[in-house]
Protein backbone atom coordinates (compact mmCIF):
# COMPACT_ATOMS: atom_id res chain seq x y z
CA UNK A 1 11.74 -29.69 123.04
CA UNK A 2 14.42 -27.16 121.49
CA UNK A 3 12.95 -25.51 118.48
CA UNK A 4 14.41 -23.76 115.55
CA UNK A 5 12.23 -20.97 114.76
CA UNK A 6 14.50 -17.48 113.71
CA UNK A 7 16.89 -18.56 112.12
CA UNK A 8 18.56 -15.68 109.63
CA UNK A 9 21.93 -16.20 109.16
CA UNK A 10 23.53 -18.52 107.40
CA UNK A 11 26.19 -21.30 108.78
CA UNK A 12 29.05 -23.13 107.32
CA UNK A 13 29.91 -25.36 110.22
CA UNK A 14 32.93 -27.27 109.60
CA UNK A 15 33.48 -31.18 110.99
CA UNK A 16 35.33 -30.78 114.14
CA UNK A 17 33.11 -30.91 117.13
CA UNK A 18 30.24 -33.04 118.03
CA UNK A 19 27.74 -30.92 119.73
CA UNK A 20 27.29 -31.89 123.20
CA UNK A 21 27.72 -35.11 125.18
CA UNK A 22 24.73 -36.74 125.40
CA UNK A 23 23.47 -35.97 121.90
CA UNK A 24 24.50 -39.95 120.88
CA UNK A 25 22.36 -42.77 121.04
CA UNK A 26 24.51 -44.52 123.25
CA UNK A 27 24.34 -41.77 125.93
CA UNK A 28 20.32 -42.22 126.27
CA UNK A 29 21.41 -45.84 126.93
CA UNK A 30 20.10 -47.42 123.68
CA UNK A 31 21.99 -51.10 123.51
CA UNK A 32 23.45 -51.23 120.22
CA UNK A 33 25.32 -54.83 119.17
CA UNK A 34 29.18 -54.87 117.96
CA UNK A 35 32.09 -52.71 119.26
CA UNK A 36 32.29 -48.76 117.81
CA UNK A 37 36.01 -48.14 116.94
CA UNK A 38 37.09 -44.92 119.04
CA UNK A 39 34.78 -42.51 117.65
CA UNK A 40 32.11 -44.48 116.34
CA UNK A 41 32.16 -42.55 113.14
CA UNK A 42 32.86 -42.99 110.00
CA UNK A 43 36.55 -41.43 110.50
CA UNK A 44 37.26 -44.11 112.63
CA UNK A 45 38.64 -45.77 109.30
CA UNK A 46 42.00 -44.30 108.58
CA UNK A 47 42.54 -41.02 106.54
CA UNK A 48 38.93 -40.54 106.39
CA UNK A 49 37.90 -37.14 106.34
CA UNK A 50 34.49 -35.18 106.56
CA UNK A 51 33.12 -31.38 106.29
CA UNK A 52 29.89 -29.76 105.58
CA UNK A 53 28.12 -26.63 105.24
CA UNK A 54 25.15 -26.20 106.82
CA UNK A 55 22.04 -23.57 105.50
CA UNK A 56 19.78 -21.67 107.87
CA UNK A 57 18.43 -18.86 107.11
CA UNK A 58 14.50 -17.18 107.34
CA UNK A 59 11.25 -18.48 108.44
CA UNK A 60 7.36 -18.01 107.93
CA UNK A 61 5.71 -18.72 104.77
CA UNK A 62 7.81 -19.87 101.63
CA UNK A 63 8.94 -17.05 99.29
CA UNK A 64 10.91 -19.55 96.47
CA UNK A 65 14.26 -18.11 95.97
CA UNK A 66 14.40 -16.68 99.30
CA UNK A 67 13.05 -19.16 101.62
CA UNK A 68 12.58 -20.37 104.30
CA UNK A 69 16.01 -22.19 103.84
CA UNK A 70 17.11 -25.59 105.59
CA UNK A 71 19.43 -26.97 103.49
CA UNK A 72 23.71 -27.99 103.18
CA UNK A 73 25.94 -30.19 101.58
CA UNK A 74 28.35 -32.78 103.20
CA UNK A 75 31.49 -33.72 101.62
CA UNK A 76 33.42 -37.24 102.55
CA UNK A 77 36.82 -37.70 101.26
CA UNK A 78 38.09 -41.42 101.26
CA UNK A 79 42.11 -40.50 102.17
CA UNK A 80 41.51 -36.81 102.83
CA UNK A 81 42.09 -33.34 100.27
CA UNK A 82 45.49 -34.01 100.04
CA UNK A 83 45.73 -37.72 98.74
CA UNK A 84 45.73 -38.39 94.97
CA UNK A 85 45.07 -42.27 95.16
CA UNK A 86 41.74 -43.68 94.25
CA UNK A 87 40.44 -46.18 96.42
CA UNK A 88 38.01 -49.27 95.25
CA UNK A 89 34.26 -48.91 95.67
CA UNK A 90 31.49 -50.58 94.74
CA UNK A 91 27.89 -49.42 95.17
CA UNK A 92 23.92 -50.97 95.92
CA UNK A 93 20.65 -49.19 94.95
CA UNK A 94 18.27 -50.77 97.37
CA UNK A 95 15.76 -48.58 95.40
CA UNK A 96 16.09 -46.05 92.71
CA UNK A 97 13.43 -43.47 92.94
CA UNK A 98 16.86 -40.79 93.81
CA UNK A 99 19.98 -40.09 92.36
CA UNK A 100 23.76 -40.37 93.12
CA UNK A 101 25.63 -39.16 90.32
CA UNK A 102 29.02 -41.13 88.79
CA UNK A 103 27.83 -44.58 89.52
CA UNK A 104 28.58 -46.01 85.79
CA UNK A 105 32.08 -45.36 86.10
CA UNK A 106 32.54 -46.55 89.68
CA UNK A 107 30.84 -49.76 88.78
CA UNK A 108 32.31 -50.09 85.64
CA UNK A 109 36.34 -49.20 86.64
CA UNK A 110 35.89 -49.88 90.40
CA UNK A 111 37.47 -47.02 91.57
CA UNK A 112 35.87 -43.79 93.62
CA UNK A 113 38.21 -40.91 92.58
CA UNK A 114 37.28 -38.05 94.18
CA UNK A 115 35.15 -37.01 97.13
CA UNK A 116 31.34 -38.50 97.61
CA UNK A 117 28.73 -35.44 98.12
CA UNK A 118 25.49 -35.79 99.72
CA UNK A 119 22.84 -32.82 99.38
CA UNK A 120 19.42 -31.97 98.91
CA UNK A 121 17.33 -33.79 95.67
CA UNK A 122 17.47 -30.45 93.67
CA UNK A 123 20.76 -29.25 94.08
CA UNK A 124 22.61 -32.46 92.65
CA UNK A 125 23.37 -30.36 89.53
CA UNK A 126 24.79 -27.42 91.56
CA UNK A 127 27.20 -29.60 93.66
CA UNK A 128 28.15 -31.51 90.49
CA UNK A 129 29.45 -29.04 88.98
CA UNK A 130 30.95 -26.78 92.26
CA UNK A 131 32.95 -30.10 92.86
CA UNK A 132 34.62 -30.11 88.71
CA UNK A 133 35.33 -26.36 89.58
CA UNK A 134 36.80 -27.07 93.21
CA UNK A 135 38.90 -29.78 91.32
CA UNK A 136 39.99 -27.57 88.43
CA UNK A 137 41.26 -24.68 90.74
CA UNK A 138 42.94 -27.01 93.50
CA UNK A 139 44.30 -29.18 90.97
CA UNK A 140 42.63 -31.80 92.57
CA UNK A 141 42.37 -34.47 89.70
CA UNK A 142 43.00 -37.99 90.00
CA UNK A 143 42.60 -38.48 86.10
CA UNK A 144 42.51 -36.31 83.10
CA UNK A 145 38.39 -35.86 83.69
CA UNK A 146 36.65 -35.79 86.40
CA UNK A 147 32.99 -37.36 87.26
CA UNK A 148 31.97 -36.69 90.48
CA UNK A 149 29.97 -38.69 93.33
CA UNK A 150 26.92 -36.58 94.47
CA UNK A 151 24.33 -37.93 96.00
CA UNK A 152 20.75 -36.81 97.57
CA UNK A 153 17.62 -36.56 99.94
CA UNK A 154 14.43 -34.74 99.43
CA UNK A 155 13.89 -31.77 102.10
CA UNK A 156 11.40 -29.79 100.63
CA UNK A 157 9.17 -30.16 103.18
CA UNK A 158 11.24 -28.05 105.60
CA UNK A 159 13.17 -26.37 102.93
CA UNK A 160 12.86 -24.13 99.43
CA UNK A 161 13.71 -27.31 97.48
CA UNK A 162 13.26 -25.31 94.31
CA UNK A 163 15.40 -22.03 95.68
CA UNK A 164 18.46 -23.56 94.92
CA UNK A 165 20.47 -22.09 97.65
CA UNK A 166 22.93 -24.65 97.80
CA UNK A 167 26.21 -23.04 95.83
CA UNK A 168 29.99 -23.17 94.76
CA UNK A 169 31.01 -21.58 98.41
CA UNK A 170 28.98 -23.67 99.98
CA UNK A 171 30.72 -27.21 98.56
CA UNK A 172 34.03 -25.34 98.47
CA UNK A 173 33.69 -24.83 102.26
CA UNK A 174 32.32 -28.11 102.92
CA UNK A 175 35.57 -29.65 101.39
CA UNK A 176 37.98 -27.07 102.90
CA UNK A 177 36.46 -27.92 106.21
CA UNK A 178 36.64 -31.27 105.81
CA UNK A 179 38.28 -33.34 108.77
CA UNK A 180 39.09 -36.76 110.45
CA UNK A 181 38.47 -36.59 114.06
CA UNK A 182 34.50 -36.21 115.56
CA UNK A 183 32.00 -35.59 113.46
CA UNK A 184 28.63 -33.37 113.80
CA UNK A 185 25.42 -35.48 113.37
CA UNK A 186 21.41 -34.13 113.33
CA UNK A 187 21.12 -31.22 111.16
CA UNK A 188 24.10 -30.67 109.71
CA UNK A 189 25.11 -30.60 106.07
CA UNK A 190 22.94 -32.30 103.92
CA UNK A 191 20.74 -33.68 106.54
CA UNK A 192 19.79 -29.99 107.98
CA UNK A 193 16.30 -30.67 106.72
CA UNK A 194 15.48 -34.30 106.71
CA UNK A 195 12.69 -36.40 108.29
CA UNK A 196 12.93 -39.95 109.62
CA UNK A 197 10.28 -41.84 110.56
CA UNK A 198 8.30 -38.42 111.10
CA UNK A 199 10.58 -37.24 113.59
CA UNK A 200 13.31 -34.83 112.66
CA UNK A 201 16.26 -36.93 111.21
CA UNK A 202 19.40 -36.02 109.02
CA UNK A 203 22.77 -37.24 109.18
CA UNK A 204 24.66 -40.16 111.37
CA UNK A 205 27.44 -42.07 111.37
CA UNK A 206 28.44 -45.09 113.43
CA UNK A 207 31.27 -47.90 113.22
CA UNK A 208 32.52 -51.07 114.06
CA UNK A 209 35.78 -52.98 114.87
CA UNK A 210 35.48 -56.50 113.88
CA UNK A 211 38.04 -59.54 114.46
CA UNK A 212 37.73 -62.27 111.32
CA UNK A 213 39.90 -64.86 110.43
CA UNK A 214 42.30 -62.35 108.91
CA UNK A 215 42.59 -59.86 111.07
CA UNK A 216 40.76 -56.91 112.48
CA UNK A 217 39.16 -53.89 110.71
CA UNK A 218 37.16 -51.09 111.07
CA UNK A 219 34.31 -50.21 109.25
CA UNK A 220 32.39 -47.01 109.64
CA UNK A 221 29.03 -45.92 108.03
CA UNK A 222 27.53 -42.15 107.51
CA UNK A 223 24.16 -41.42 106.44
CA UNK A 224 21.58 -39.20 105.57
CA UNK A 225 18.82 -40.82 106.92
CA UNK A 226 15.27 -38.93 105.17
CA UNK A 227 13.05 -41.97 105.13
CA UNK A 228 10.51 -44.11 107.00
CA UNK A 229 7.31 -44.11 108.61
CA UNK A 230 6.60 -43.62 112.35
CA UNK A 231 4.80 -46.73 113.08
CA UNK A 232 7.75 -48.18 111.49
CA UNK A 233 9.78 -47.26 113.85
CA UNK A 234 11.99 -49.90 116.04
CA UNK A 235 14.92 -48.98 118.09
CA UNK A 236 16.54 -51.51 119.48
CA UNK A 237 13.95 -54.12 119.07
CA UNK A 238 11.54 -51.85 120.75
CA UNK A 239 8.08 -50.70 118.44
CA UNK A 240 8.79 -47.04 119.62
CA UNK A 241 6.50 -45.90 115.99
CA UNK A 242 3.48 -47.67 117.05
CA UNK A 243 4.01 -45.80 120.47
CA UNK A 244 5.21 -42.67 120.23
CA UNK A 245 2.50 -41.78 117.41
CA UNK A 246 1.77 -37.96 117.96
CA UNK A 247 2.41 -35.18 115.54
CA UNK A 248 3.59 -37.54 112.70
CA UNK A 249 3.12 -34.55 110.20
CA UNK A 250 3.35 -37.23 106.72
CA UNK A 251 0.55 -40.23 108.24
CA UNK A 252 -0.90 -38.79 111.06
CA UNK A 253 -1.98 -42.32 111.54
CA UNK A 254 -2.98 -43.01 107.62
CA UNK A 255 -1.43 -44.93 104.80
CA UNK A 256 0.79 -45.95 107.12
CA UNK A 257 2.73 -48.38 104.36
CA UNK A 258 3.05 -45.70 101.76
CA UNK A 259 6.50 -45.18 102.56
CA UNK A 260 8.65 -42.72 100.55
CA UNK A 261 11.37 -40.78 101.45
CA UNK A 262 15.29 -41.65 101.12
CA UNK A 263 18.40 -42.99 102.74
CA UNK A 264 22.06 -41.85 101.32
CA UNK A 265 24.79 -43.77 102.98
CA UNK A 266 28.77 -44.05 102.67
CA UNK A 267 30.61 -47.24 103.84
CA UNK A 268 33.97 -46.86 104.39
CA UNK A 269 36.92 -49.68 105.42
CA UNK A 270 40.26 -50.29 105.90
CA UNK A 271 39.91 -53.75 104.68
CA UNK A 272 41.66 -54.99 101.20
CA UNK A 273 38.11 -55.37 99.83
CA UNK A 274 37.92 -55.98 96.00
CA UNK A 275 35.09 -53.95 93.78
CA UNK A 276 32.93 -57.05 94.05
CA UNK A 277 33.18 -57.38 97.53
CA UNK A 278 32.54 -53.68 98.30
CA UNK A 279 29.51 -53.95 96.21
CA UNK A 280 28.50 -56.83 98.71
CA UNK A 281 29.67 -54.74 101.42
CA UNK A 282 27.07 -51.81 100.60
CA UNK A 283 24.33 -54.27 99.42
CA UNK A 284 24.29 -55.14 103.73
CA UNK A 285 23.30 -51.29 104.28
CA UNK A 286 19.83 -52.54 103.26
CA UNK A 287 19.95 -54.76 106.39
CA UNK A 288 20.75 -52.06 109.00
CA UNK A 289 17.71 -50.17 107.14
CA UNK A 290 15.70 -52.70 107.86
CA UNK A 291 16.71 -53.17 111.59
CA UNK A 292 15.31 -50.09 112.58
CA UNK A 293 11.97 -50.86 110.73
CA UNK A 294 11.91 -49.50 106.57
CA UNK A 295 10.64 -51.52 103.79
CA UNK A 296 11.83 -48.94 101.12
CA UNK A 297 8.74 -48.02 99.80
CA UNK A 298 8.14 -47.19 95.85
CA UNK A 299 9.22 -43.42 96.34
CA UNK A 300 11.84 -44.11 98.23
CA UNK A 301 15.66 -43.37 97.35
CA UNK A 302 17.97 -45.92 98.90
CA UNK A 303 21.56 -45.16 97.52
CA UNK A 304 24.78 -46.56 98.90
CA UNK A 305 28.47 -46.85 98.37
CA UNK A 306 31.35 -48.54 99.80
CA UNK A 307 34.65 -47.63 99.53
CA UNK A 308 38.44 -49.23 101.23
CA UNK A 309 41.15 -47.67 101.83
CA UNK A 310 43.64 -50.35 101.82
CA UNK A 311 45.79 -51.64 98.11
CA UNK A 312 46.65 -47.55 98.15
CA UNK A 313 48.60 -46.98 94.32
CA UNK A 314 46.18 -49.62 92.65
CA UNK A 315 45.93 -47.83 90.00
CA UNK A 316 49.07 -47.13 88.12
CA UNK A 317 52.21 -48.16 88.88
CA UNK A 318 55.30 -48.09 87.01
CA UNK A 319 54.89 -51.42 85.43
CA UNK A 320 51.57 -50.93 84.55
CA UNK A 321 50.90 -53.91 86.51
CA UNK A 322 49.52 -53.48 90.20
CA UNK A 323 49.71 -55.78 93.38
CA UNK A 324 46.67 -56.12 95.38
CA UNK A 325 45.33 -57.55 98.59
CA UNK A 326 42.30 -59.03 98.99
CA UNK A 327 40.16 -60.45 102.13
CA UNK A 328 39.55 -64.11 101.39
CA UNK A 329 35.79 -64.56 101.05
CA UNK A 330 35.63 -66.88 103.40
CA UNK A 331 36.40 -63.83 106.07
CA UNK A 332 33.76 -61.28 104.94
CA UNK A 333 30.68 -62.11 106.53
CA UNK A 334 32.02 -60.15 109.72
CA UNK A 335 32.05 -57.21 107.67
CA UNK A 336 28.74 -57.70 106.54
CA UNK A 337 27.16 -57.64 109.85
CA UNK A 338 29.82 -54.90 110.91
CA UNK A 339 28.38 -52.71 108.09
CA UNK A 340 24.44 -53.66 109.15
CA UNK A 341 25.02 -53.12 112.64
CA UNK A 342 27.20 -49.59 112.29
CA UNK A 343 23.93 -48.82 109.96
CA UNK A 344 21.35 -49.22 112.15
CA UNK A 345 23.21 -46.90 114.63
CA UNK A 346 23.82 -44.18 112.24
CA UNK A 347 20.59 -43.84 111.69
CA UNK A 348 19.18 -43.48 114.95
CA UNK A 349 22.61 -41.44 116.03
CA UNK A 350 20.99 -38.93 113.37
CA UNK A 351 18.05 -38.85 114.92
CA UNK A 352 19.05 -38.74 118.65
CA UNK A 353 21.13 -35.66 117.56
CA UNK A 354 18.61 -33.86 115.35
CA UNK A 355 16.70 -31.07 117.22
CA UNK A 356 13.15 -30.19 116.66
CA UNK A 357 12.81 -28.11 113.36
CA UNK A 358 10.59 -25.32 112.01
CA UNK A 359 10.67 -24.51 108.16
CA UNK A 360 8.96 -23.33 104.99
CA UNK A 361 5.33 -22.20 106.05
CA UNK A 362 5.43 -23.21 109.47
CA UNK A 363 6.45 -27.02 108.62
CA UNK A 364 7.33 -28.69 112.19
CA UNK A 365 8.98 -31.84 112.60
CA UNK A 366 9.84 -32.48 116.33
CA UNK A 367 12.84 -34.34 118.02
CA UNK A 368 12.82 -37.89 119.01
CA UNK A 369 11.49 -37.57 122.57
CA UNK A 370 14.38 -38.25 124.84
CA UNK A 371 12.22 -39.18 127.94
CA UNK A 372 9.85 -41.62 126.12
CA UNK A 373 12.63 -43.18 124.57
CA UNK A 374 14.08 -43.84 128.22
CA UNK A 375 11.02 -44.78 129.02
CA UNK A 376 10.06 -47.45 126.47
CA UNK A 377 13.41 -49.36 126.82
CA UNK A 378 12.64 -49.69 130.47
CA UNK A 379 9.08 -50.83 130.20
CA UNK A 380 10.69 -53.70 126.90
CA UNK A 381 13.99 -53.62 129.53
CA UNK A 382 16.07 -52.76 127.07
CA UNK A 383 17.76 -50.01 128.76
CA UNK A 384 21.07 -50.00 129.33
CA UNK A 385 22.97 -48.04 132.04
């Protein structure tokens, strides 16, 4: 196990560089169905960019407003800090016990107009309002007002929640930083102190090229993946949670369908998807949940958006009248299982890359076991090498 337990400094990593090589799912030879783009990330899909800033700082028992601190912010910008397009979106709540800020107008105009934020459940107010002032000085407006896309997961358990140590600098960097290429994954950003399925989880991304009747896109999926029980737990159609069920610090082997916690995730495409069809498009999120075992329990927060890059300048044009491509529906259902498959991978990408963590009074959440998992797929012969 690698532990993380003196931690006093704090970190802004930036986007550019996933950690190591075998900290994928892929590389522990987990079969996964549908074919990644390049990256199999999120930034696979064109112009997509992605930063974060990352909080670690202290340790021992919790002081609030000093810490222990495991906390960030992560900052996805549909065409990147430069571009002044909107792009259509469309959103799901699978279930509402969370928050992600600006939803009425996206649903209501079908446009995402600025970047989408993901952070911890108590900070939503402080990133809200870092992004209007990020916006104000950059000039960084795509209309005359601004209501930004900020979404969130619970980490007090690991974290001072109530600290609030997530500020302006820390979304200001998160955006500056923000980058197409690789992408970090584990605990990074927003995700630094999540748990999934009782092991340590936090944020993921995956994607997938798919050929339909009209051509091929890419879609690519990030989360921040804070949810599920262990026995729960299936990777690859394997019942790892009812296996692997030691030093589950939530259960512990009770209430084991009392499950709360929260997924955020992003969807992005380069497909000419209308507002109706994204909103299809994130509803099949729910489905990739669901592959790797959660039912969304009552206190659960299961947020997601969609957005497409393509039909750039749908918004205004000179004639006030705007020409716009749009799948046929009759093509979409690839993209639906493109989006549940890329899902289910994020999600356990998150937690293949998440190291074992040690927060606020001596909280512990350990690593998904990279031996068992090996292990397990051999014994269900589900390994693949």
């Amino acid at each position: 196990m690698r532990f993380i337990t003196s931690l006093l400094v704090i970190a802004l990593i930036s986007s550019q560089i996933i950690a190591d090589e075998t900290s994928r799912a892929r590389d522990w030879g987990i079969p996964f169905e549908g074919v990644p783009g390049p990256l199999n990330a999120i930034t696979d899909v064109t112009g997509v960019e992605v930063g974060y800033s990352t909080i670690i700082s202290g340790n021992g028992a919790l002081t609030v407003g000093q810490g222990p601190v495991r906390t960030g912010v992560t900052a996805i910008l549909p065409r990147g800090k430069n571009a002044e397009d909107p792009v259509y979106a469309g959103s799901f709540v699978l279930n509402g016990n969370g928050e992600m800020t600006g939803l009425d107008w996206v649903n209501e105009s079908g446009f995402l107009e600025g970047p989408v934020m993901i952070t911890n459940t108590h900070s939503v107010g402080s990133v809200h309002e870092a992004v209007l002032k990020w916006q104000v000085k950059t000039g960084r407006f795509q209309s005359l007002w601004s209501l930004p896309v900020v979404g969130e997961t619970w980490d007090g358990y690991l974290n001072d929640i109530n600290g609030f140590h997530v500020t302006g600098e820390h979304v200001a960097q998160s955006l500056e930083t923000a980058a197409s290429g690789p992408i970090m994954e584990g605990n990074v950003g927003g995700g630094t102190g999540m748990v999934c399925y009782e092991f340590k989880g936090g944020t993921g991304t995956s994607s997938r090229v798919m050929k339909t009747g009209a051509g091929t896109f890419t879609v690519g999926v990030l989360v921040q993946a804070n949810f599920g029980r262990r026995h729960q737990l299936i990777i690859a159609g394997v019942p790892f949670g009812k296996t692997l069920t030691e030093h589950a610090p939530y259960t512990d082997g009770r209430d084991l369908y009392e499950e709360t916690g929260s997924m955020i995730a992003v969807v992005a495409t380069d497909a000419p998807l209308l507002p109706t069809q994204l909103k299809r498009i994130a509803a099949r999120v729910s489905l990739g949940m669901a592959r790797t075992g959660s039912t969304s329990g009552n206190g659960s927060g299961d947020i997601f958006i969609a957005f497409s890059t393509a039909n750039a300048d749908s918004k205004s044009t000179a004639s006030g009248i705007a020409t716009v491509s749009a799948l046929s529906n009759e093509h979409i259902s690839g993209l639906f299982s493109a989006t549940a498959l890329a899902t289910e991978e994020a999600i356990i990408n998150a937690m293949v890359a998440a190291e074992t963590m040690v927060g606020r009074d001596q909280h512990r959440v350990i690593e998904l076991p990279k031996a068992d998992v090996i292990q397990l797929l051999k014994r269900y012969k589900r390994h693949q090498r």
